[in-house]
Protein backbone atom coordinates (compact mmCIF):
# COMPACT_ATOMS: atom_id res chain seq x y z
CA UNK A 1 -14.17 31.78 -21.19
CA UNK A 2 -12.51 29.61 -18.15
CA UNK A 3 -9.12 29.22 -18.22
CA UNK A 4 -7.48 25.61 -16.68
CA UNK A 5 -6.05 25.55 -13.47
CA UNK A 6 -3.87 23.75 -10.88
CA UNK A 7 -1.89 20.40 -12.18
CA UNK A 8 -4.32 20.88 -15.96
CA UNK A 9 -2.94 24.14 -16.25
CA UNK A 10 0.95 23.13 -15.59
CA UNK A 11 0.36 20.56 -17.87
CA UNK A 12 -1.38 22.46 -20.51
CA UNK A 13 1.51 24.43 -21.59
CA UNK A 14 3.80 22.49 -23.57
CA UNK A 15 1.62 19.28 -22.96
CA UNK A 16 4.11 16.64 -24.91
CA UNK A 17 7.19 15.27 -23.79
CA UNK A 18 9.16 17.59 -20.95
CA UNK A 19 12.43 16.74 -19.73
CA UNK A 20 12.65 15.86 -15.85
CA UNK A 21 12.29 19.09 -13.79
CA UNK A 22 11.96 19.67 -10.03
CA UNK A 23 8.35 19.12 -9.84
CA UNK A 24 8.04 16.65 -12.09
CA UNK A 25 8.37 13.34 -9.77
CA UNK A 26 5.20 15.04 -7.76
CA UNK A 27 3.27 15.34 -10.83
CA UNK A 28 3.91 11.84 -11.96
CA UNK A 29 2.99 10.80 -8.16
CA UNK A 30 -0.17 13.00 -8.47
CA UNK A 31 -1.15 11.79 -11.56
CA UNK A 32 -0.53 7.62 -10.98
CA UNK A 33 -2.56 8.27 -7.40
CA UNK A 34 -5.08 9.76 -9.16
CA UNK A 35 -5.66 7.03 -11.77
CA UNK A 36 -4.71 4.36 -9.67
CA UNK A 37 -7.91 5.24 -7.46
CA UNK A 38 -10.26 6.23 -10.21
CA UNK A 39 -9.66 3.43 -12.65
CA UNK A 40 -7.83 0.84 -10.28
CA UNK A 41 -4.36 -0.72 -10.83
CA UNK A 42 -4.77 -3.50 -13.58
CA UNK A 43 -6.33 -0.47 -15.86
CA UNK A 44 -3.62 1.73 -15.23
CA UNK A 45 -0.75 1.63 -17.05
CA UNK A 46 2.58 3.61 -16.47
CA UNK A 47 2.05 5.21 -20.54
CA UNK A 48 -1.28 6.57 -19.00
CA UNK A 49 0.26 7.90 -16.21
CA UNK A 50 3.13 9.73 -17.92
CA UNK A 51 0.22 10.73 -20.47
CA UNK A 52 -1.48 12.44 -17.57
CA UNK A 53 1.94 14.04 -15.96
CA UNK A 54 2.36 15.19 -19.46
CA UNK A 55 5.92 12.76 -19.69
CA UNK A 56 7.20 10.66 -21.82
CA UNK A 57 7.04 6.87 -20.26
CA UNK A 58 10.73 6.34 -20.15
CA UNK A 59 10.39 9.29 -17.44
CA UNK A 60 8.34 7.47 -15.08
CA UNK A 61 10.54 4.66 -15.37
CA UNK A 62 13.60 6.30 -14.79
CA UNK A 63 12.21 7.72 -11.20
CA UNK A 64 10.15 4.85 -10.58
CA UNK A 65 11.03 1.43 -11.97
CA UNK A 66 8.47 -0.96 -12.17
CA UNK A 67 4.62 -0.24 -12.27
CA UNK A 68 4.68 -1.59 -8.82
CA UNK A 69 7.07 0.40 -7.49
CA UNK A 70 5.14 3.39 -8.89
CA UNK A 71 2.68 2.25 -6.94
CA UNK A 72 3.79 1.92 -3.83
CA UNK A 73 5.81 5.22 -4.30
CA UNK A 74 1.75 6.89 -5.38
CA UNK A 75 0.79 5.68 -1.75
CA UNK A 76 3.39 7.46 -0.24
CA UNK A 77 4.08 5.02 2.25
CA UNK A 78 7.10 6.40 4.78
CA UNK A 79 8.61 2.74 4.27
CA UNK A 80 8.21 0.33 1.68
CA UNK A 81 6.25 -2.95 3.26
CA UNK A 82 7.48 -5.64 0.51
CA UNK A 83 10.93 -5.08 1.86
CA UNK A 84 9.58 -4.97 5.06
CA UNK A 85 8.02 -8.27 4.65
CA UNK A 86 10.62 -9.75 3.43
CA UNK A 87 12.00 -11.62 6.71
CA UNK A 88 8.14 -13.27 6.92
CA UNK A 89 8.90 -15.03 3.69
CA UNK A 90 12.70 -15.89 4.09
CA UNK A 91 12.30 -17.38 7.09
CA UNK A 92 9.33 -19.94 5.77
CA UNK A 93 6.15 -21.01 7.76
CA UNK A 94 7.10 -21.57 11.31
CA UNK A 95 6.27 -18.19 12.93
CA UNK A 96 5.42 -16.29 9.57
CA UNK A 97 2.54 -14.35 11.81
CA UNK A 98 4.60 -13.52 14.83
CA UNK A 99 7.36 -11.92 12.35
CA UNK A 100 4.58 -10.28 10.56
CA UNK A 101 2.84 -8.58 13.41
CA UNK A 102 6.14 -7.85 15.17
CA UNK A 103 7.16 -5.74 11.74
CA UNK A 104 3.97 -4.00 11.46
CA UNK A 105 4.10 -3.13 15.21
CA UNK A 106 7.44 -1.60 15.15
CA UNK A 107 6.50 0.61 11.89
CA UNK A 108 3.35 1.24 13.32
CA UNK A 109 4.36 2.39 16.64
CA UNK A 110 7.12 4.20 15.74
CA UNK A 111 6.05 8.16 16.18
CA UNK A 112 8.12 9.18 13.06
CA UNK A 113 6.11 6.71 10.80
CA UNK A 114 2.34 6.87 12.58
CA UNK A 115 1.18 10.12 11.77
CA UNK A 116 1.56 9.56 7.83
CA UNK A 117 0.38 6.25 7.98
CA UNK A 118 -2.84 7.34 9.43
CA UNK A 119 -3.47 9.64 7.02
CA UNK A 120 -2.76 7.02 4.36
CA UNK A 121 -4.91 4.66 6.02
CA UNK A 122 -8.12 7.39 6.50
CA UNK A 123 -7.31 8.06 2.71
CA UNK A 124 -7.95 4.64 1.59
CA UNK A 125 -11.41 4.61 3.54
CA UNK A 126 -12.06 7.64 1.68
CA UNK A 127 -14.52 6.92 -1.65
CA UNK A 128 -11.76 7.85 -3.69
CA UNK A 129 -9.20 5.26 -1.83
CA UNK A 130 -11.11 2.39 -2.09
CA UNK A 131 -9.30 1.22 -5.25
CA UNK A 132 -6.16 1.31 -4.44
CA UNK A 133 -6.79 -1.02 -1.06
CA UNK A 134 -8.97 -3.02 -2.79
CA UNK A 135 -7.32 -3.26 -6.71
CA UNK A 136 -3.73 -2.14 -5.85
CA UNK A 137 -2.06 -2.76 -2.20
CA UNK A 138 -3.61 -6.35 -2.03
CA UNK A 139 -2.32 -7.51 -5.22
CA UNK A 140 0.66 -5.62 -5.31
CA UNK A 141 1.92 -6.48 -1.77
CA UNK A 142 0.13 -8.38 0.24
CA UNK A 143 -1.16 -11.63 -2.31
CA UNK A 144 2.74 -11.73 -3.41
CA UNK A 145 3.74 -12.26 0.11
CA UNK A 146 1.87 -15.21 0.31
CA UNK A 147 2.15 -16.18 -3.17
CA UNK A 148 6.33 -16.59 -2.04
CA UNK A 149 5.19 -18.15 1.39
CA UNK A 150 3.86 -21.35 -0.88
CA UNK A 151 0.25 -21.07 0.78
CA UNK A 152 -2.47 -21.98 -0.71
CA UNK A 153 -5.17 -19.87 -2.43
CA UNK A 154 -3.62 -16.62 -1.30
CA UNK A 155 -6.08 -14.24 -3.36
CA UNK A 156 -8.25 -15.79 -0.30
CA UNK A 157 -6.10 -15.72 2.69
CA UNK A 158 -4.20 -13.13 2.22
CA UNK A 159 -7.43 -10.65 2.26
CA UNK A 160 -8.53 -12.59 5.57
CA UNK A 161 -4.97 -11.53 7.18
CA UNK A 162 -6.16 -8.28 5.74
CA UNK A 163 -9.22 -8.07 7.82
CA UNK A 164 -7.31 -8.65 10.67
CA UNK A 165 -4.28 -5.99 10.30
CA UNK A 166 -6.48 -3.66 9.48
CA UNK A 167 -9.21 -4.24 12.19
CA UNK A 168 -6.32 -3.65 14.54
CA UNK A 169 -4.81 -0.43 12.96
CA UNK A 170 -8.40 1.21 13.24
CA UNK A 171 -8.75 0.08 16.84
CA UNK A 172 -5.73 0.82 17.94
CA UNK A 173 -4.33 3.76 16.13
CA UNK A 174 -7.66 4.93 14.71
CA UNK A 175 -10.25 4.84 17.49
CA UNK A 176 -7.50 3.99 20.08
CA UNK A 177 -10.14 1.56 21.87
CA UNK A 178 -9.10 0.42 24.73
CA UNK A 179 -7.37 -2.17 26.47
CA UNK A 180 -6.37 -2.96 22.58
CA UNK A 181 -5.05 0.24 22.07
CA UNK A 182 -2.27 0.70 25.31
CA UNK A 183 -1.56 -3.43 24.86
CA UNK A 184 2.00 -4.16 25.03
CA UNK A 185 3.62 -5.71 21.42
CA UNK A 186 3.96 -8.81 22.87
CA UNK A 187 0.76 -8.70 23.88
CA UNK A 188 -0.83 -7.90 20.93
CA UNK A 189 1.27 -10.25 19.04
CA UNK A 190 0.74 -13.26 21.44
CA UNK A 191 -3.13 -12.23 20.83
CA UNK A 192 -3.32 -11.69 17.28
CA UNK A 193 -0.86 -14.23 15.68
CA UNK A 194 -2.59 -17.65 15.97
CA UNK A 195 -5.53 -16.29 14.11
CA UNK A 196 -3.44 -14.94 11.21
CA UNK A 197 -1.58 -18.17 11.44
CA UNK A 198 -4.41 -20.21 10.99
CA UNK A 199 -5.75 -17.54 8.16
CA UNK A 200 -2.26 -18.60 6.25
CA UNK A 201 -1.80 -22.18 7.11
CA UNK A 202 -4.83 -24.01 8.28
CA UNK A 203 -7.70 -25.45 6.19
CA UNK A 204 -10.47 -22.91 5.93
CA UNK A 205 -14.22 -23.92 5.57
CA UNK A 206 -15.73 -24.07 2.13
């Protein structure tokens, strides 16, 4: 007879509530990436997740807060893009893409930060990553970003400034295709930023 291993087998022994132990923030992290990507994030709740780390609830809230902020923590993001993004919204309209590509530029060219965010970003292109681009990071950061920027229909335009960010990070940081991927900031900025712009701001066919 097989015996469980890995994370099932930790969790096997003892499975109810366990008290907060060194390894338990990775196996919360473990578990909410796991169902974040398999069932998306509007299925997954935080009970489910501390079900799965073998927690109690009030656990995952205590080292997480919010079901976004599990979230975000599950992507394991070296910086946390809403506060990032939070200078494109308090400064209003005028400029909003310039101070949006000038922020991801400086996180994304920073050599501390790149080498985890491309492995985040080949993970999400993975089958099993799909989910949590498509169900999680757009609703959970990107559509609130416009959402506070008062545009209008931002479950459309925000995924259109999507194509665009992320058409540059796999040109640039990905395939490093060139001249795009030695442009300067400004550059790439002076380039880039009256298309996402007019993705936020401008009427868009119907």
């Amino acid at each position: 007879m097989s015996t469980p291993s890995g994370r099932a087998a930790g969790r096997a022994v003892g499975r109810g509530r366990r008290p907060g132990a060194p390894d338990t923030r990775a196996e919360i992290l473990a578990s909410a990436r796991e169902l974040f990507a398999a069932r998306g994030f509007g299925s997954t709740s935080v009970r489910a997740v501390a079900a799965d780390a073998g927690v109690d609830p009030a656990l995952v809230h205590h080292y997480f807060g919010t079901k976004d902020d599990l979230f975000v923590a599950a992507l394991e993001i070296p910086v946390d893009p809403r506060e990032l993004l939070a200078p494109v919204i308090d400064q209003g309209e005028d400029g909003a893409a310039e101070r949006l590509l000038r922020i991801f530029l400086s996180v994304w060219d920073d050599p501390e930060h790149r080498l985890p965010l491309i492995g985040l970003f080949r993970s999400l292109l993975e089958p099993t990553g799909e989910r949590l681009l498509r169900e999680g990071f757009l609703p959970v950061v990107l559509i609130p970003v416009g959402e506070r920027l008062g545009i209008e229909s931002p479950e459309l335009r925000m995924p259109l400034v999507a194509s665009q960010v992320i058409g540059l990070i796999l040109l640039r940081y990905i395939v490093e295709v060139e001249p795009i991927a030695s442009m300067s900031a400004e550059r790439v900025v002076a380039t880039y930023a009256p298309v996402i712009q007019r993705y936020l701001f401008d009427p868009l066919p119907e």
